[in-house]
N, C-alpha and C. Protein backbone atom coordinates (compact mmCIF):
# COMPACT_ATOMS: atom_id res chain seq x y z
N UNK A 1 -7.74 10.03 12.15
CA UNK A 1 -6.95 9.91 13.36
C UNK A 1 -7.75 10.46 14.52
N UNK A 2 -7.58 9.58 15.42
CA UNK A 2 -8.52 10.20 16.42
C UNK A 2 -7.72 11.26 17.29
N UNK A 3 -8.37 12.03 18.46
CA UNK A 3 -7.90 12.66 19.30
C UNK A 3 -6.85 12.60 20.31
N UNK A 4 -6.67 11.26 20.32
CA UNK A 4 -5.76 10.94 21.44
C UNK A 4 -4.46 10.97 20.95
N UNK A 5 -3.65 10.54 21.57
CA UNK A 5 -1.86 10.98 21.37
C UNK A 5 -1.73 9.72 20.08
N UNK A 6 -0.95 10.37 19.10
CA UNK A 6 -0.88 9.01 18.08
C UNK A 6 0.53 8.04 18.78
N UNK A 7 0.15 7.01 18.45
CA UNK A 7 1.39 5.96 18.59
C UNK A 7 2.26 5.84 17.86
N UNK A 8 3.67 6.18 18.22
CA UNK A 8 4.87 6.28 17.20
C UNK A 8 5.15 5.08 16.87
N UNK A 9 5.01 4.26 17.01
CA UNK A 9 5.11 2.58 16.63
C UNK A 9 5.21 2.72 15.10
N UNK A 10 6.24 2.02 14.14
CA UNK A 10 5.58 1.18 13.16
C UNK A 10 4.35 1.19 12.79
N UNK A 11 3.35 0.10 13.77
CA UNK A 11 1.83 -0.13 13.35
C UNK A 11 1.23 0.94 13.27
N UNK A 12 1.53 2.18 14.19
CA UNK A 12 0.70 3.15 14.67
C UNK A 12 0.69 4.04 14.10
N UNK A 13 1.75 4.25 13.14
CA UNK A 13 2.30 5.28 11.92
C UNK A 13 1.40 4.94 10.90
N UNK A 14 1.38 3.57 10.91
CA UNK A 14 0.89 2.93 9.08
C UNK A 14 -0.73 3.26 9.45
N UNK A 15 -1.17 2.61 10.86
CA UNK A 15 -2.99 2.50 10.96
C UNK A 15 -3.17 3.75 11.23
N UNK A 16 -2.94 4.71 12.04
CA UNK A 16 -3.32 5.88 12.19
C UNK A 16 -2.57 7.18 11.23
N UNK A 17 -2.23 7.11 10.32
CA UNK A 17 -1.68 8.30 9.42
C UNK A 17 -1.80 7.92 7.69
N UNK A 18 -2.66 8.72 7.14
CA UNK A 18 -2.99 8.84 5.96
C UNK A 18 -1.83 8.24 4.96
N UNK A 19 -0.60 9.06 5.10
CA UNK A 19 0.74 8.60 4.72
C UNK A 19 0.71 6.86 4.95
N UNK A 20 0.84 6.77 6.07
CA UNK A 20 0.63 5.11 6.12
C UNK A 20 0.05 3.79 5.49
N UNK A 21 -1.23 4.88 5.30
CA UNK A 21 -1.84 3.78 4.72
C UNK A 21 -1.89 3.78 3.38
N UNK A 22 -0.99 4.91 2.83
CA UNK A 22 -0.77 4.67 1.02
C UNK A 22 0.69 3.86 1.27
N UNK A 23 0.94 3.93 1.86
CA UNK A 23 2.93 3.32 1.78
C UNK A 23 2.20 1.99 2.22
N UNK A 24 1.80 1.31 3.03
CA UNK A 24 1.81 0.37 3.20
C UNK A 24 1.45 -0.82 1.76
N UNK A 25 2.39 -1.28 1.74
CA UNK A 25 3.11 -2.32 0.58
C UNK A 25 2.31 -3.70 0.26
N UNK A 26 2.07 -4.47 -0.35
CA UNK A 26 1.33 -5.50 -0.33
C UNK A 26 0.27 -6.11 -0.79
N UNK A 27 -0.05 -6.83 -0.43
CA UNK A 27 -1.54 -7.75 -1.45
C UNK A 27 -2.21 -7.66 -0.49
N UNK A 28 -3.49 -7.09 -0.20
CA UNK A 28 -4.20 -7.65 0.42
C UNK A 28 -5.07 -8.62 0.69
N UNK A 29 -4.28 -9.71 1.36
CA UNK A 29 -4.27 -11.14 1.19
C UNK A 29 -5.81 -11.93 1.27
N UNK A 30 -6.21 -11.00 2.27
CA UNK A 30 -7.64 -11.61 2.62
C UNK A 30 -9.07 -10.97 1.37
N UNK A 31 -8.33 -10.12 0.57
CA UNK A 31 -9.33 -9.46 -0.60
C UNK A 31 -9.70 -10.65 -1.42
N UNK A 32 -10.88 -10.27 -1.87
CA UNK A 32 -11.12 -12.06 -3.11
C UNK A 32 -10.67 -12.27 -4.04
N UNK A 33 -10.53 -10.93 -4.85
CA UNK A 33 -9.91 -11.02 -5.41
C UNK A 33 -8.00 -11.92 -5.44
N UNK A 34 -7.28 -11.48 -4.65
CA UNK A 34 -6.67 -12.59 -4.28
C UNK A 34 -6.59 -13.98 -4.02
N UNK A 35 -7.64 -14.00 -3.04
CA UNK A 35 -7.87 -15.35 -2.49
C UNK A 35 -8.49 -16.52 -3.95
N UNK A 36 -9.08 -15.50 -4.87
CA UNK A 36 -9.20 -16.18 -5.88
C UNK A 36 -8.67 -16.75 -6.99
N UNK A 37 -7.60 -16.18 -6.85
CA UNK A 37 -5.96 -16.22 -7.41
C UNK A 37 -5.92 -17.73 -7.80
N UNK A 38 -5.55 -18.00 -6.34
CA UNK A 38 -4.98 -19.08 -5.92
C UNK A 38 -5.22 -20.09 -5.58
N UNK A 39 -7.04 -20.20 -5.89
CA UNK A 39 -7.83 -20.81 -5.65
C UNK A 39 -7.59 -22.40 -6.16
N UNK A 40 -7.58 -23.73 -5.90
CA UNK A 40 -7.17 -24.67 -6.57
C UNK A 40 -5.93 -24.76 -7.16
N UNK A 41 -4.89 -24.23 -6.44
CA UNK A 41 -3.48 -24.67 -7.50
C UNK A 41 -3.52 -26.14 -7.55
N UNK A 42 -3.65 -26.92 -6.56
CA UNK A 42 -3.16 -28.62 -7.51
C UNK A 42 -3.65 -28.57 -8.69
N UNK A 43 -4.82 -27.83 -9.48
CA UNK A 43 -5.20 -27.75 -10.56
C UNK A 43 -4.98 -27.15 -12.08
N UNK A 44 -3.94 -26.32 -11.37
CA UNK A 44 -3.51 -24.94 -12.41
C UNK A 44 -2.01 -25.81 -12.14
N UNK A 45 -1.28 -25.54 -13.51
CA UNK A 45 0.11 -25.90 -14.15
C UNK A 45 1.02 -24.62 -13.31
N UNK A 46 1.91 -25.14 -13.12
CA UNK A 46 3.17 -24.29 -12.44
C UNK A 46 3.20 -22.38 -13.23
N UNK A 47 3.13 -22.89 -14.84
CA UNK A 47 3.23 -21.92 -15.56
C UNK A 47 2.15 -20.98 -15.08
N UNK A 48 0.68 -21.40 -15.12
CA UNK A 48 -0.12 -20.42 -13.98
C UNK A 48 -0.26 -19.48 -13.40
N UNK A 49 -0.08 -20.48 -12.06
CA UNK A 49 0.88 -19.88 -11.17
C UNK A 49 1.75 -18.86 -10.90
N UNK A 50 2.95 -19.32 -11.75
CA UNK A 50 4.06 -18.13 -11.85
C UNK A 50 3.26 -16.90 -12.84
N UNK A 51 2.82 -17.06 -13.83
CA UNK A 51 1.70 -15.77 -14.67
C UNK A 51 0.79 -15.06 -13.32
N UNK A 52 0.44 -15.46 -12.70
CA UNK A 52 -0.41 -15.19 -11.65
C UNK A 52 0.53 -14.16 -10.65
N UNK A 53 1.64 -14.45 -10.11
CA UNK A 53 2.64 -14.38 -9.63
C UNK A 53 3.39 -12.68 -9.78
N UNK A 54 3.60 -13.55 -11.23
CA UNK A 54 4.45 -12.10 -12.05
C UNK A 54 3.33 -11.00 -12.25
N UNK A 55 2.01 -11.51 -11.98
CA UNK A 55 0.63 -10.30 -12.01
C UNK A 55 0.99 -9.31 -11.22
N UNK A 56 0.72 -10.01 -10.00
CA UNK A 56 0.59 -9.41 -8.52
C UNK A 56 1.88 -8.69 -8.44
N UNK A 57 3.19 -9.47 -9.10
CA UNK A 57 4.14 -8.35 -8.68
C UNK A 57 4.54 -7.56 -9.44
N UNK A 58 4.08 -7.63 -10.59
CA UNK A 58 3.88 -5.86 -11.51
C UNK A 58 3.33 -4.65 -11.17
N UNK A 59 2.05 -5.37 -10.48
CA UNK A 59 0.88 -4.35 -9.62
C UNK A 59 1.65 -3.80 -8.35
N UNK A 60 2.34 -4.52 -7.79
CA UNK A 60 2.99 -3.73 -6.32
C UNK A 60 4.27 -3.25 -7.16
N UNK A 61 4.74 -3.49 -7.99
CA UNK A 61 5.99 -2.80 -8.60
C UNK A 61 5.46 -1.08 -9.55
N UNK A 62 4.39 -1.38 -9.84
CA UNK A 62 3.90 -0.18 -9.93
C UNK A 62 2.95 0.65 -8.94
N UNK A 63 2.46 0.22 -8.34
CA UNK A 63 1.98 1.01 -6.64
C UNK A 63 2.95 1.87 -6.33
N UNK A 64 4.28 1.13 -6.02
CA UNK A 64 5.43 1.56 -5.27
C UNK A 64 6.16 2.60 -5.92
N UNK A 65 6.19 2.24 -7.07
CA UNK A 65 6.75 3.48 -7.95
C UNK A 65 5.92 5.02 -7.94
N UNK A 66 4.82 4.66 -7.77
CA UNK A 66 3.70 5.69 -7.44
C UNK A 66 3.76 6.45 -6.18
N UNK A 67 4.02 5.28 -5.25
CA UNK A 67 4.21 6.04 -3.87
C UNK A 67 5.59 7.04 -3.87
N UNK A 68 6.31 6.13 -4.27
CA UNK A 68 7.71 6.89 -4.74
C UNK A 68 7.49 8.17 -5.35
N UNK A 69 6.91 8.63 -6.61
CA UNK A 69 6.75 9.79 -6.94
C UNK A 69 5.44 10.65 -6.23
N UNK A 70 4.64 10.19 -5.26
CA UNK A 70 4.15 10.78 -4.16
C UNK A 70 4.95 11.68 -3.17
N UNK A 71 6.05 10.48 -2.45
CA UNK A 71 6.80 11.11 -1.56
C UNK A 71 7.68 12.25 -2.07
N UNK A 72 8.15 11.76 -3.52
CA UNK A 72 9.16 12.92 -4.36
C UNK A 72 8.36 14.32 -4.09
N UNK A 73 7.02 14.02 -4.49
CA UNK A 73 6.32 15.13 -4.47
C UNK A 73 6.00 16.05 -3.01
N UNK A 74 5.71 15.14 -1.92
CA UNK A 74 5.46 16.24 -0.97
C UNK A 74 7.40 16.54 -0.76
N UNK A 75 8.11 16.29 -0.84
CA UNK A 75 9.57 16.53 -0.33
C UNK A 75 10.17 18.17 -1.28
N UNK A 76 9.38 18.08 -2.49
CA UNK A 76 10.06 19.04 -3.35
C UNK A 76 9.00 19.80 -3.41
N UNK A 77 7.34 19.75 -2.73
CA UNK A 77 6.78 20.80 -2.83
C UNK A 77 6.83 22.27 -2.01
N UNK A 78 7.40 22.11 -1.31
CA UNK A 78 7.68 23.54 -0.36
C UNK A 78 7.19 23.14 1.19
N UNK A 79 6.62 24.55 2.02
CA UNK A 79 6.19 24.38 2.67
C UNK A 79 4.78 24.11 3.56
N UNK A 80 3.92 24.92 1.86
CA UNK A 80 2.24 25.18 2.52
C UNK A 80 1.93 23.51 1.88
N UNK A 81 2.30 22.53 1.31
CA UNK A 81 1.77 21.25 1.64
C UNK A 81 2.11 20.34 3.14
N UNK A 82 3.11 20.72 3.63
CA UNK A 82 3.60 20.17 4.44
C UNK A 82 3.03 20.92 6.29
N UNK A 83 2.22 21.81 5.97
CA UNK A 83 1.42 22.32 7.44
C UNK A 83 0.39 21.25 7.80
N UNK A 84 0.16 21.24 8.70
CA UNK A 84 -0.83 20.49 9.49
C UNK A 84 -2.34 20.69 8.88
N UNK A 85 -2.67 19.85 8.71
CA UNK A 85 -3.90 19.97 7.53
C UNK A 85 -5.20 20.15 8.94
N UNK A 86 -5.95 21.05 8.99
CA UNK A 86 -7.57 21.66 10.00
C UNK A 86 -8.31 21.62 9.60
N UNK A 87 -9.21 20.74 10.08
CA UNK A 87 -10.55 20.55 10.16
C UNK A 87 -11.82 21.64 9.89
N UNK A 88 -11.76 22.28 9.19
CA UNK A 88 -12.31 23.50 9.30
C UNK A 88 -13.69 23.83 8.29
């Protein structure tokens, strides 16, 4: 995070705060892994597809559960996790 005033925005929470950028949810669409996914479906059978599908959303169904017991964790750890972390 840089020096300047952070932006309370949505975007500005997720791009500029550590927290953010583990919560933020999703495939990252433009990774190749992805993009390789999906590469040629007129070619791949529906069944595929949906296997492909049900991949990706096991993987964010377990991310999330992770983040979930992240947040559990800083909420029930007290107070010395929750100080302003210095550069020092």
């Amino acid at each position: 995070m840089s020096n300047s005033r952070m932006r309370r925005s949505g975007k500005g929470l997720e791009k500029d705060t550590v927290l953010g950028n583990v919560l933020r949810l999703g495939l990252p669409w433009k990774h190749e892994s992805v993009l390789s996914s999906y590469a040629n479906p007129v070619r791949r059978s529906p069944k595929d597809i949906d296997q492909i599908s049900d991949g990706h959303r096991r993987q964010l169904e377990l991310y999330q559960s992770k983040c979930n017991e992240l947040i559990r964790q800083l909420v029930v750890a007290g107070e010395q996790p929750r100080k302003k972390v210095s550069y020092t």
